[in-house]
PDB file of N, CA and C in Angstrom:
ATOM      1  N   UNK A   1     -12.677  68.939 -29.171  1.00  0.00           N
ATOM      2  CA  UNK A   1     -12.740  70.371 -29.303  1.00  0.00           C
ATOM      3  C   UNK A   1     -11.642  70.841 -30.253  1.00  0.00           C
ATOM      4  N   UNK A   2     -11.710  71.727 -30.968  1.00  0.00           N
ATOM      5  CA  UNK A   2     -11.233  72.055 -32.265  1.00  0.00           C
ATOM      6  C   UNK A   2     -10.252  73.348 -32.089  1.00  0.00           C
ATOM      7  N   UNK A   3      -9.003  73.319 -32.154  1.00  0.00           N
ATOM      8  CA  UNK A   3      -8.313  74.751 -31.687  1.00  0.00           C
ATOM      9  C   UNK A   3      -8.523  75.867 -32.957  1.00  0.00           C
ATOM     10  N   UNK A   4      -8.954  76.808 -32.453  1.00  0.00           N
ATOM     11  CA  UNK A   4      -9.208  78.364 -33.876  1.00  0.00           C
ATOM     12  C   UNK A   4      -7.319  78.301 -34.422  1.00  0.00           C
ATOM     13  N   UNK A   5      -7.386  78.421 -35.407  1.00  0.00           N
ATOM     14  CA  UNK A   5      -5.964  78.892 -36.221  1.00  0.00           C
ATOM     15  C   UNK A   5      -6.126  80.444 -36.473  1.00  0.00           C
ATOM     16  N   UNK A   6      -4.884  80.556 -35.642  1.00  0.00           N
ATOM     17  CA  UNK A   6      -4.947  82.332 -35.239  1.00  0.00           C
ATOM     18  C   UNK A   6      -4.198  82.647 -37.253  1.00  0.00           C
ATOM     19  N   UNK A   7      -4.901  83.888 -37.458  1.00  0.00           N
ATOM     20  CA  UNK A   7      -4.637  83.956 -39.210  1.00  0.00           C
ATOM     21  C   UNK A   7      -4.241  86.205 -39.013  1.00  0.00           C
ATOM     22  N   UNK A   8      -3.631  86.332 -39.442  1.00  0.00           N
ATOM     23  CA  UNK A   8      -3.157  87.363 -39.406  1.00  0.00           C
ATOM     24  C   UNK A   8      -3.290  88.393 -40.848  1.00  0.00           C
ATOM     25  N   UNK A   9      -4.039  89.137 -41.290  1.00  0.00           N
ATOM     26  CA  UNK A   9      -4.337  89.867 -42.369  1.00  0.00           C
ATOM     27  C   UNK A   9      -3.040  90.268 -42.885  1.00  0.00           C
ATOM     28  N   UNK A  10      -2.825  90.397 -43.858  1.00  0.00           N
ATOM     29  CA  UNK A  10      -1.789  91.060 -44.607  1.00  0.00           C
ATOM     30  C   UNK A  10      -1.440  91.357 -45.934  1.00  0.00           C
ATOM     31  N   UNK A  11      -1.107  92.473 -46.587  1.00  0.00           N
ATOM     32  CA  UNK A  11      -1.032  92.869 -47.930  1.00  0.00           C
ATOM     33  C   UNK A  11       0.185  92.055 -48.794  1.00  0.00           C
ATOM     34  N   UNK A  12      -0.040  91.819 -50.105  1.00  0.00           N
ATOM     35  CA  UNK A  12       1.236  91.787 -51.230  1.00  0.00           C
ATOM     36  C   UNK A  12       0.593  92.457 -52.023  1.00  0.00           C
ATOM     37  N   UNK A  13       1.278  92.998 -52.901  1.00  0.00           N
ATOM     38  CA  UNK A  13       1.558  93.755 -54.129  1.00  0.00           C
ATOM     39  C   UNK A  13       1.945  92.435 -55.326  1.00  0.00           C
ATOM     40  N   UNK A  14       1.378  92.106 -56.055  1.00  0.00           N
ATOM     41  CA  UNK A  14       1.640  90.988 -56.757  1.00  0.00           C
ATOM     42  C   UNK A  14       0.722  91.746 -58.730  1.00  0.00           C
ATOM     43  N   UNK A  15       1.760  90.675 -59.495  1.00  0.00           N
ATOM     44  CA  UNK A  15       1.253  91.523 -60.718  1.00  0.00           C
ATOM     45  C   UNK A  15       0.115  91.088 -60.981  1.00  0.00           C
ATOM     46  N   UNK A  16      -1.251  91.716 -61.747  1.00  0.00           N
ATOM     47  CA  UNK A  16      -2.201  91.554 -61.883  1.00  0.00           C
ATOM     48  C   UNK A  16      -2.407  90.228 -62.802  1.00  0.00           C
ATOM     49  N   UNK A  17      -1.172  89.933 -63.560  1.00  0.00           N
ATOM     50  CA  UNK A  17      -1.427  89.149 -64.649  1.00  0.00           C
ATOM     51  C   UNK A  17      -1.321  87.572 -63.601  1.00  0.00           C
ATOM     52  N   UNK A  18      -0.686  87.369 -62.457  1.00  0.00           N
ATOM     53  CA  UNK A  18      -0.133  86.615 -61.893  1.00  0.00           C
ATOM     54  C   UNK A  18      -1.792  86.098 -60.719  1.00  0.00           C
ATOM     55  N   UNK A  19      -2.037  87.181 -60.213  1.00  0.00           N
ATOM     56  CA  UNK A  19      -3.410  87.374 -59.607  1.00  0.00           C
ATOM     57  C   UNK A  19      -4.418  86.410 -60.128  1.00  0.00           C
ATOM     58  N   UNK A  20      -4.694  86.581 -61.738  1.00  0.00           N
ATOM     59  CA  UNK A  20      -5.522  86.782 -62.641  1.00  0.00           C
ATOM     60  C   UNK A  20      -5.119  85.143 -62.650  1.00  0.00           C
ATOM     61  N   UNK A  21      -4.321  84.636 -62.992  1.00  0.00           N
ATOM     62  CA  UNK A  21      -3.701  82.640 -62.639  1.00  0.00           C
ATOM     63  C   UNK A  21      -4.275  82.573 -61.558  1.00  0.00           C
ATOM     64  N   UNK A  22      -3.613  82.745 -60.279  1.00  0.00           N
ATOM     65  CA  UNK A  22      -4.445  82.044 -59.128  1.00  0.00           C
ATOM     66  C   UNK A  22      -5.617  81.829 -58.970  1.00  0.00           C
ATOM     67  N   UNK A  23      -6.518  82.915 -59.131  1.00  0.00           N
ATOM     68  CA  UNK A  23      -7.761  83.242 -59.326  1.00  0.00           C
ATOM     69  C   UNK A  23      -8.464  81.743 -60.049  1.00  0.00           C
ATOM     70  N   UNK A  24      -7.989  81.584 -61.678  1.00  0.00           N
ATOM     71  CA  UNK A  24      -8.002  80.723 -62.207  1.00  0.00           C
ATOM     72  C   UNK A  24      -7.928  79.134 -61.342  1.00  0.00           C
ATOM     73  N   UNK A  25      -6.622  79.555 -61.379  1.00  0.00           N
ATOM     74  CA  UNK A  25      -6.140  77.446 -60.454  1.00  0.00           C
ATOM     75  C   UNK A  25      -6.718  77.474 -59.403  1.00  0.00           C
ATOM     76  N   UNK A  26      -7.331  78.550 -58.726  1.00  0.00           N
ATOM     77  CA  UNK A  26      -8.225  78.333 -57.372  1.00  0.00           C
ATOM     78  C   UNK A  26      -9.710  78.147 -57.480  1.00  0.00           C
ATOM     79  N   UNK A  27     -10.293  78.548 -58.310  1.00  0.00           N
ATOM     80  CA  UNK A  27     -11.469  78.037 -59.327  1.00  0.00           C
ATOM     81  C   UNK A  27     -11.593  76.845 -59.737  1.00  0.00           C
ATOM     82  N   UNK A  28     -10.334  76.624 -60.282  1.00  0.00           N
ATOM     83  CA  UNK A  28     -10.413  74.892 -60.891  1.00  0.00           C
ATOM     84  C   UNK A  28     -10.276  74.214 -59.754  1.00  0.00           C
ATOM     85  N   UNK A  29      -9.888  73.804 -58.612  1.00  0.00           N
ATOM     86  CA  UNK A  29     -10.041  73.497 -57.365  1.00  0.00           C
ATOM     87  C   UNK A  29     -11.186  74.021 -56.713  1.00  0.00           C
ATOM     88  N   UNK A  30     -12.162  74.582 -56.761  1.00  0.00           N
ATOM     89  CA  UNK A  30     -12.905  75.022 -55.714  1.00  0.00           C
ATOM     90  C   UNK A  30     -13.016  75.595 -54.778  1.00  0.00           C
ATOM     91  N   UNK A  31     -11.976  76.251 -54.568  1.00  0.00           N
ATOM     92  CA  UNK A  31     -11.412  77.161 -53.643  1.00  0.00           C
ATOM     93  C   UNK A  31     -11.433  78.711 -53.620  1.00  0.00           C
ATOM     94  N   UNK A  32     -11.572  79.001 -52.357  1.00  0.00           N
ATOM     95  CA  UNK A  32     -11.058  80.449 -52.453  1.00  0.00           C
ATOM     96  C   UNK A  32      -9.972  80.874 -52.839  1.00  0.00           C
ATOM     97  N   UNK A  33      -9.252  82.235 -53.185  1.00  0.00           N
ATOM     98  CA  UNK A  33      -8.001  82.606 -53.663  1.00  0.00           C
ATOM     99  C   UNK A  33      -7.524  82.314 -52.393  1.00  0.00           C
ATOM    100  N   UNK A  34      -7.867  83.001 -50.995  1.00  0.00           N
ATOM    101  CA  UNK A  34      -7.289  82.913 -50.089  1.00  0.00           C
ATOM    102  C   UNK A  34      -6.701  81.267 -49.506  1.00  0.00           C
ATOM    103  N   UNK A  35      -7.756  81.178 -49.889  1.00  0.00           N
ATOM    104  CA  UNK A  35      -7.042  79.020 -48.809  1.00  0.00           C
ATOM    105  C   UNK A  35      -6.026  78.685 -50.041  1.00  0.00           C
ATOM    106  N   UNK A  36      -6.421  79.093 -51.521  1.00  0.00           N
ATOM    107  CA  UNK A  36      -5.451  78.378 -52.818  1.00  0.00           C
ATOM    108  C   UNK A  36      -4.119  79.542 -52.075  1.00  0.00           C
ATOM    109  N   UNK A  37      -3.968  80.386 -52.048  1.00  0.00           N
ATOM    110  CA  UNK A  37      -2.338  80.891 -52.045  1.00  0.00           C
ATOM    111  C   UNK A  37      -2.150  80.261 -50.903  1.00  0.00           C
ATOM    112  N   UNK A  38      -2.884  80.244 -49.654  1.00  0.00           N
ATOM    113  CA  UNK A  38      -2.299  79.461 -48.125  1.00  0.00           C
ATOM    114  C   UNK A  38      -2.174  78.845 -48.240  1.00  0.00           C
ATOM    115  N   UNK A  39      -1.942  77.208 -49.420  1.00  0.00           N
ATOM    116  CA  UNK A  39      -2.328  76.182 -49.135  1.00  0.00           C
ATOM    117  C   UNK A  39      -0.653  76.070 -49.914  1.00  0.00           C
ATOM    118  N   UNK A  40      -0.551  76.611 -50.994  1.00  0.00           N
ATOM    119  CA  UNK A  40       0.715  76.949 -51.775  1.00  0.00           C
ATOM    120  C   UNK A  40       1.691  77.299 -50.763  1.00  0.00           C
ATOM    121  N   UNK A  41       1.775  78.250 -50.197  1.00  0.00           N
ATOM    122  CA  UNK A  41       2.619  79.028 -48.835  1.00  0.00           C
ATOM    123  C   UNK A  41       3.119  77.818 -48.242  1.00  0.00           C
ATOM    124  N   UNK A  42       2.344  77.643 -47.436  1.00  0.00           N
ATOM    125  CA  UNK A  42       1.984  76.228 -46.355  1.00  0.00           C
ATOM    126  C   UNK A  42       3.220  75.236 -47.239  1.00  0.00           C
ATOM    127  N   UNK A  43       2.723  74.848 -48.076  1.00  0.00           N
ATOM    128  CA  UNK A  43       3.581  73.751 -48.369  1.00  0.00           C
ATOM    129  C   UNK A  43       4.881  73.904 -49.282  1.00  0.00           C
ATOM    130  N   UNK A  44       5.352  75.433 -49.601  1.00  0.00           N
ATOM    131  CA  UNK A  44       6.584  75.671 -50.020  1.00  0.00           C
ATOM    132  C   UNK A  44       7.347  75.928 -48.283  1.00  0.00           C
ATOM    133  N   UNK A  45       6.578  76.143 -47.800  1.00  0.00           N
ATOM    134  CA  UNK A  45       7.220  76.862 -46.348  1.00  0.00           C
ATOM    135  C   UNK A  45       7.556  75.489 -45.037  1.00  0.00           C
ATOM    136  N   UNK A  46       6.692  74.516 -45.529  1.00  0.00           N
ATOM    137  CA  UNK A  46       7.373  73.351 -44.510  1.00  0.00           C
ATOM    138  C   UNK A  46       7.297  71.953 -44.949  1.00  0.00           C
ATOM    139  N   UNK A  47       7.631  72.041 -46.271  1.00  0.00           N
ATOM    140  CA  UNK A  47       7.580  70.689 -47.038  1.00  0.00           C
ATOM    141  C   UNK A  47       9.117  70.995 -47.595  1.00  0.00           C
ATOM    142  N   UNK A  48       9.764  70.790 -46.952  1.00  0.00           N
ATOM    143  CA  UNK A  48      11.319  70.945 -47.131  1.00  0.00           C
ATOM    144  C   UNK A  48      11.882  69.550 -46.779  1.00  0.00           C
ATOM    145  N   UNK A  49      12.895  69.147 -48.245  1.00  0.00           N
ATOM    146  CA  UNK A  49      13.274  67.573 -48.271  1.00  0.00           C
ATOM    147  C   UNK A  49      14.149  66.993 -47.285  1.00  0.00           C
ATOM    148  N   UNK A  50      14.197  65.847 -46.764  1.00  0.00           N
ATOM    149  CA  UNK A  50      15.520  65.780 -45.593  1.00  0.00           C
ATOM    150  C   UNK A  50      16.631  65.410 -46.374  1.00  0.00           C
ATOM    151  N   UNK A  51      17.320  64.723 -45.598  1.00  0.00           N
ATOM    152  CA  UNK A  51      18.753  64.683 -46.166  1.00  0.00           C
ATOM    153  C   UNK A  51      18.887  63.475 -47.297  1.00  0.00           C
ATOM    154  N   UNK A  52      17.574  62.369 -47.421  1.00  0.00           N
ATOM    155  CA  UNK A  52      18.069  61.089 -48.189  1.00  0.00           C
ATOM    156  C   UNK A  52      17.435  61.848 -49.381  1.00  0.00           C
ATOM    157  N   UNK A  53      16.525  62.798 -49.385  1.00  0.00           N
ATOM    158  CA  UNK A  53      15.736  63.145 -50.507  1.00  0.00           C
ATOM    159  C   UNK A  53      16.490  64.298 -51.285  1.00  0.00           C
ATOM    160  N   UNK A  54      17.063  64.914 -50.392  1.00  0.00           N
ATOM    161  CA  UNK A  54      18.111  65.914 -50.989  1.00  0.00           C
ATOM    162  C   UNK A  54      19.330  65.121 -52.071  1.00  0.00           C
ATOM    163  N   UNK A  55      19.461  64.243 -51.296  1.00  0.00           N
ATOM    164  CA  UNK A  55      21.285  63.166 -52.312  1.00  0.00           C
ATOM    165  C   UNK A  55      20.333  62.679 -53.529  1.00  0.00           C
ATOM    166  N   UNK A  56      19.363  62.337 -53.347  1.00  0.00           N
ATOM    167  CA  UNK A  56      18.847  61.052 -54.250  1.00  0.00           C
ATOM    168  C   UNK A  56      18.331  62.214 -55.408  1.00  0.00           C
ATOM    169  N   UNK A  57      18.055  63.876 -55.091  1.00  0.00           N
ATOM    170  CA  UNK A  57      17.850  64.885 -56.339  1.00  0.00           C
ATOM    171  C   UNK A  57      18.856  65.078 -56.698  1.00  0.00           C
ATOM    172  N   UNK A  58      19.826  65.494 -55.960  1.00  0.00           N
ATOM    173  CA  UNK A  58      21.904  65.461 -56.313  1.00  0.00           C
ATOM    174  C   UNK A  58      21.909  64.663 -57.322  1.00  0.00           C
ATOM    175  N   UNK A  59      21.913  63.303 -56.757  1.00  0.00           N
ATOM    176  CA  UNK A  59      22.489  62.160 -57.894  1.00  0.00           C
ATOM    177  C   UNK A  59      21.756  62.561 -59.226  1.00  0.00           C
ATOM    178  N   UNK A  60      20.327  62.653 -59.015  1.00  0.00           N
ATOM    179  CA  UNK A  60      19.516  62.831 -60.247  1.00  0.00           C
ATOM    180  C   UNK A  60      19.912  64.091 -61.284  1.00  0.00           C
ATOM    181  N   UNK A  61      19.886  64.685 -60.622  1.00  0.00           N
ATOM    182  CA  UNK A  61      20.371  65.739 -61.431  1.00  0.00           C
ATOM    183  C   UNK A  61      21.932  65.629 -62.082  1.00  0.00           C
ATOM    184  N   UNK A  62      23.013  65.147 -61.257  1.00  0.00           N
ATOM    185  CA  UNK A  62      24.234  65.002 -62.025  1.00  0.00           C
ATOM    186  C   UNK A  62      24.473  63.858 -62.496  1.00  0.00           C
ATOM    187  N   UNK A  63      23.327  62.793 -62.211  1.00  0.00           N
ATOM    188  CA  UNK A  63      23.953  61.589 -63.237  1.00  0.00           C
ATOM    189  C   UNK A  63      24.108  61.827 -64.858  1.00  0.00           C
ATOM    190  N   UNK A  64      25.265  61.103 -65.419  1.00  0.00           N
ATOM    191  CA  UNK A  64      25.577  61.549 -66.735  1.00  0.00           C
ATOM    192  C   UNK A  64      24.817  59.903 -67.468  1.00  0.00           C
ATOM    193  N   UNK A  65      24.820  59.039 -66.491  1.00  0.00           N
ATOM    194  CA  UNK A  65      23.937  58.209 -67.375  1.00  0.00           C
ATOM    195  C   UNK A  65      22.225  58.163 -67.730  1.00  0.00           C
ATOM    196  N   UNK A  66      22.177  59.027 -67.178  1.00  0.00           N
ATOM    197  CA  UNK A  66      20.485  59.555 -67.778  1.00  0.00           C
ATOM    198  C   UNK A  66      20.318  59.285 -69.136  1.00  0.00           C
ATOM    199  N   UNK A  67      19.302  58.917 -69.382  1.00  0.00           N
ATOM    200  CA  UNK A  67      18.568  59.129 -70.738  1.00  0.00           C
ATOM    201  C   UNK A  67      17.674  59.457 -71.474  1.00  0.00           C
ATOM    202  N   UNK A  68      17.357  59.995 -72.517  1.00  0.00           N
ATOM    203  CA  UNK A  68      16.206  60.744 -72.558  1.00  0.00           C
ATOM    204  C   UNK A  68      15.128  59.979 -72.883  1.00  0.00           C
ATOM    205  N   UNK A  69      13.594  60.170 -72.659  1.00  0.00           N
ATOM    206  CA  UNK A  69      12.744  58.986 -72.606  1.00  0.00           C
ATOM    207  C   UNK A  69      12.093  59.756 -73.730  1.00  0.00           C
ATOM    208  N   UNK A  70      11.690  58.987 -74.813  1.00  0.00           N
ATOM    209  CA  UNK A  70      10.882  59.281 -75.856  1.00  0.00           C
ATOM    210  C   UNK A  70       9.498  59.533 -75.285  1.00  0.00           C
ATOM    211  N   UNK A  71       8.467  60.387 -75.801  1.00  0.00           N
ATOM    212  CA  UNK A  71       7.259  60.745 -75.218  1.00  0.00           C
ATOM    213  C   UNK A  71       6.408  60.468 -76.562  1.00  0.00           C
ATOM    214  N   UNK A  72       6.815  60.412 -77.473  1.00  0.00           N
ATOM    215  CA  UNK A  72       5.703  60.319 -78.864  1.00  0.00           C
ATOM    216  C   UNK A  72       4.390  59.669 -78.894  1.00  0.00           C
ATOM    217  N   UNK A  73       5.127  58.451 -78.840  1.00  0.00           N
ATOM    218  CA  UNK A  73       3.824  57.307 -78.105  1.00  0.00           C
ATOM    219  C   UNK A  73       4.023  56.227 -77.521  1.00  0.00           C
ATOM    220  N   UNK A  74       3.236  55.647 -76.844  1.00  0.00           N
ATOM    221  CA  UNK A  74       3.638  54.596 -76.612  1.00  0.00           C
ATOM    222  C   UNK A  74       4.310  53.329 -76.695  1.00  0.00           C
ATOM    223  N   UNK A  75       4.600  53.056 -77.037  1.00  0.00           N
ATOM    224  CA  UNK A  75       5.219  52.506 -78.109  1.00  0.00           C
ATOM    225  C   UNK A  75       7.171  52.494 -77.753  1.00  0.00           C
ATOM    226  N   UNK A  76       7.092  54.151 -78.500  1.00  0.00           N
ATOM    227  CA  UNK A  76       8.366  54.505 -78.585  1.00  0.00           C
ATOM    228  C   UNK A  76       8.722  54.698 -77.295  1.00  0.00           C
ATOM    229  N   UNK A  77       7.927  55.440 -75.597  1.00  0.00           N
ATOM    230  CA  UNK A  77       8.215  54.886 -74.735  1.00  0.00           C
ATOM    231  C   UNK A  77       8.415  54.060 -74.170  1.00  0.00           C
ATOM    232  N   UNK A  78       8.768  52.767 -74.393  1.00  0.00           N
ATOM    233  CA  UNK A  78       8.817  51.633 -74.344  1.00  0.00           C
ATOM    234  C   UNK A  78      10.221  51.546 -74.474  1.00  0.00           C
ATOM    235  N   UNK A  79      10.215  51.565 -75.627  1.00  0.00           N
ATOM    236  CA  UNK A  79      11.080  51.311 -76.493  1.00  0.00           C
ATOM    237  C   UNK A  79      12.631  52.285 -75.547  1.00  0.00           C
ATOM    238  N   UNK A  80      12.203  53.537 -75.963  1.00  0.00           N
ATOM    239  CA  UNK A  80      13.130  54.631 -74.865  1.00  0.00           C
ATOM    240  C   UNK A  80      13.605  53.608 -73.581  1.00  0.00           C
ATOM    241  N   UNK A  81      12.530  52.980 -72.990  1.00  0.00           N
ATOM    242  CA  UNK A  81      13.186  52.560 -71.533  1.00  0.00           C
ATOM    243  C   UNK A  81      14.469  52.017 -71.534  1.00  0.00           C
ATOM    244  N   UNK A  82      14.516  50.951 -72.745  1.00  0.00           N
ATOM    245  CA  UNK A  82      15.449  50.071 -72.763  1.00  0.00           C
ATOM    246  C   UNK A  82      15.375  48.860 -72.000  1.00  0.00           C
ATOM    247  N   UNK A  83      14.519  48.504 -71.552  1.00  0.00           N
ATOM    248  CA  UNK A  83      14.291  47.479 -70.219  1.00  0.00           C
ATOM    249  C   UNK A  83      14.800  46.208 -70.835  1.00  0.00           C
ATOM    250  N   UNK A  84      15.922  45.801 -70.013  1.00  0.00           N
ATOM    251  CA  UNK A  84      16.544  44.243 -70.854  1.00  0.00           C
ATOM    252  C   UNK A  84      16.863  43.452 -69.274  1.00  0.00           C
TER     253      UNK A  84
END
């Protein structure tokens, strides 16, 4: 037996030009606007990183040995890796 998901109506004020995207990316998915913004919500609202995923973006972000990866072609990505 299947429990109902209690759903609660409610307004935003959002810019038309912004509307006019969702609309879009919820189309290209197959979706209603409504399940495409809930589905967005939903997973900015409890897809929050724990603590090993939080250090391991830290490190990423302040490592100074980063490097930049060539995108041109293949090839030159390769090459970018440096893999020795």
């Amino acid at each position: 037996m299947e429990l109902a998901i209690n759903r609660k109506s409610t307004m935003f004020r959002l810019r038309e030009e912004l509307i006019d995207r969702l609309k879009q990316l919820a189309a290209r998915d197959n979706r209603s606007l409504n399940n495409y913004v809930e589905t967005i919500l939903m997973e900015v609202a409890y897809n929050t990183p724990n603590a090993t995923t939080r250090a391991a973006m830290a490190e990423a972000q302040n490592d100074e040995s980063l490097t930049t990866v060539n995108m041109d072609s293949y090839e030159s990505f390769l090459q970018s890796l440096d893999l020795k």
